[in-house]
C-alpha atoms as a PDB file:
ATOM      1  CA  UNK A   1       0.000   0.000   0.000  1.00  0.00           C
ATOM      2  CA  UNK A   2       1.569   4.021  -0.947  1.00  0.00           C
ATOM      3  CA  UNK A   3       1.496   5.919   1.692  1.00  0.00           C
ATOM      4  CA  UNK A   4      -0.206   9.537   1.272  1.00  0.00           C
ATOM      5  CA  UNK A   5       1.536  12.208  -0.057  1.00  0.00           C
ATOM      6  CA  UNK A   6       0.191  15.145   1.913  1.00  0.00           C
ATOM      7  CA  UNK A   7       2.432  17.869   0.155  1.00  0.00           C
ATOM      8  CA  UNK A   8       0.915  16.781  -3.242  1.00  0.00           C
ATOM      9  CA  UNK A   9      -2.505  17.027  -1.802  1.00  0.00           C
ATOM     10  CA  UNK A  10      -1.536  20.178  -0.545  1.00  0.00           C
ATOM     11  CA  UNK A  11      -0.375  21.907  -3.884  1.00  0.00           C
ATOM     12  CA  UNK A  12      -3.112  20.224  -5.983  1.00  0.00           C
ATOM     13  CA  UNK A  13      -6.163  21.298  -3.277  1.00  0.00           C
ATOM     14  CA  UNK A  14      -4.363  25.095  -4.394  1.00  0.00           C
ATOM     15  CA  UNK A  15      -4.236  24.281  -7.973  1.00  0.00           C
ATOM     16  CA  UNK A  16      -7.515  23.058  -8.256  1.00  0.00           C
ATOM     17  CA  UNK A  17      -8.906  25.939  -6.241  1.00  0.00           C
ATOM     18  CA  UNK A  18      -7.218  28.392  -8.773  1.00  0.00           C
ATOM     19  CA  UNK A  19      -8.214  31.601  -8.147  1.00  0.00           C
ATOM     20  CA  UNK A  20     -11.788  30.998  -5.981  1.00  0.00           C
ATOM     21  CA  UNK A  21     -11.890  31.965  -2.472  1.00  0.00           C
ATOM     22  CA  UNK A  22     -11.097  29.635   0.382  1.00  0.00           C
ATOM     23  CA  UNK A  23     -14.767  30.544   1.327  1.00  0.00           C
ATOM     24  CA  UNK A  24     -16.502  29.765  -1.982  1.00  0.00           C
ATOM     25  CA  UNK A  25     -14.315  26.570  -2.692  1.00  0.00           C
ATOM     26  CA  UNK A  26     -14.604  25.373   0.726  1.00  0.00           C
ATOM     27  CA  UNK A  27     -18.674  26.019   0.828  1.00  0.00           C
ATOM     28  CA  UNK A  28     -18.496  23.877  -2.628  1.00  0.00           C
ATOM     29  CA  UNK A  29     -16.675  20.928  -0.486  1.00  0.00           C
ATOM     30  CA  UNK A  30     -18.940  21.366   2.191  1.00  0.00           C
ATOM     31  CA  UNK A  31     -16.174  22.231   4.654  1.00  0.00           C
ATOM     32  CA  UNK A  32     -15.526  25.773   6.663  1.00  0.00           C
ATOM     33  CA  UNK A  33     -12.995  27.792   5.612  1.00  0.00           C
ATOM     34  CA  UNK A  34     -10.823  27.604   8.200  1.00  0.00           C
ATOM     35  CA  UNK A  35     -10.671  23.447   7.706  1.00  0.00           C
ATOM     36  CA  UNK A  36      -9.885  24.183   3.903  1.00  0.00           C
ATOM     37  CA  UNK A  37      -7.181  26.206   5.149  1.00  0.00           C
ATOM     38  CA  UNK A  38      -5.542  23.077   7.764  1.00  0.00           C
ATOM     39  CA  UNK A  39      -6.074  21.110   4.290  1.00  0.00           C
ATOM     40  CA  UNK A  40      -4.009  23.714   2.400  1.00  0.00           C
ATOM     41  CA  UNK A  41      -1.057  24.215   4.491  1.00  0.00           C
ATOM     42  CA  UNK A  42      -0.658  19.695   5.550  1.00  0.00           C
ATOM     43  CA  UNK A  43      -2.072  20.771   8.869  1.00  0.00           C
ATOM     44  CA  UNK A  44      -4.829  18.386   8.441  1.00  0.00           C
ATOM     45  CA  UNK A  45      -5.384  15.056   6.584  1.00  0.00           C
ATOM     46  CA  UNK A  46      -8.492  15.156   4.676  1.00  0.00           C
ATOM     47  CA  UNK A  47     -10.989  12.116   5.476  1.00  0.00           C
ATOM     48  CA  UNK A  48     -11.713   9.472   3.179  1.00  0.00           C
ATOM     49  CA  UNK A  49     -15.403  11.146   2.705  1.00  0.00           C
ATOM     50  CA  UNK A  50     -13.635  14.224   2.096  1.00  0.00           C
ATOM     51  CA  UNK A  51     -11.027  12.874  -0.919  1.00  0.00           C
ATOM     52  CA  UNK A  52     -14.188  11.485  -2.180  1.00  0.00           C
ATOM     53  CA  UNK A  53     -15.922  14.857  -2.725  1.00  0.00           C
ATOM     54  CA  UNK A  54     -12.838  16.217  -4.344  1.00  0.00           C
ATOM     55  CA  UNK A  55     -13.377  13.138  -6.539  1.00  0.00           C
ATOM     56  CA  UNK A  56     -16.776  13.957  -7.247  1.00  0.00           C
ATOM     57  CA  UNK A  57     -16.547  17.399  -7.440  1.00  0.00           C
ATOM     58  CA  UNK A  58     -13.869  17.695  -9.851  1.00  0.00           C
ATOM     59  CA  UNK A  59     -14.168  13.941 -11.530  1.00  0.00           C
ATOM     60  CA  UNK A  60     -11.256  13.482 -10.806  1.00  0.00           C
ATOM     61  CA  UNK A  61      -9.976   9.510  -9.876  1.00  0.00           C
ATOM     62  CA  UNK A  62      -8.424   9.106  -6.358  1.00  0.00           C
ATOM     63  CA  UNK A  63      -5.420   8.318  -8.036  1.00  0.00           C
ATOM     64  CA  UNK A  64      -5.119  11.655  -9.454  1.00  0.00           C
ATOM     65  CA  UNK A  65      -4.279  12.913  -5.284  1.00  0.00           C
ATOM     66  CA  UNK A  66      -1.223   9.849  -6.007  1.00  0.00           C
ATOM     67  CA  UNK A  67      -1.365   7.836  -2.687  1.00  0.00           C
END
């Protein structure tokens, strides 16, 4: 099993948020602002529920966040 790479995660939850908020993207994840922000600087490890809705939301695979 790959372990998770948390400073990928990191750059490509900033890349995919482009130029939106951390309040609009978050809302659109269905996370506050402040948790978006622990997601976007490794402070926080995003739940399984939560990879999923970056899945969804940007149909992306889960290999796409490389594990």
């Amino acid at each position: 099993m790959k372990e998770f790479n948390m400073a990928k995660f990191c750059k490509d939850i900033v890349t995919l948020r482009g130029k939106e908020t951390q309040a609009a993207f978050a809302q659109k994840l269905g996370v506050n602002r402040a948790t978006l922000s622990l997601l976007e600087n490794g402070k926080q490890l995003p739940t399984l529920e939560m990879l999923n809705r970056f899945c969804n939301l940007f149909q992306k695979l889960s290999t796409f966040f490389k594990f």
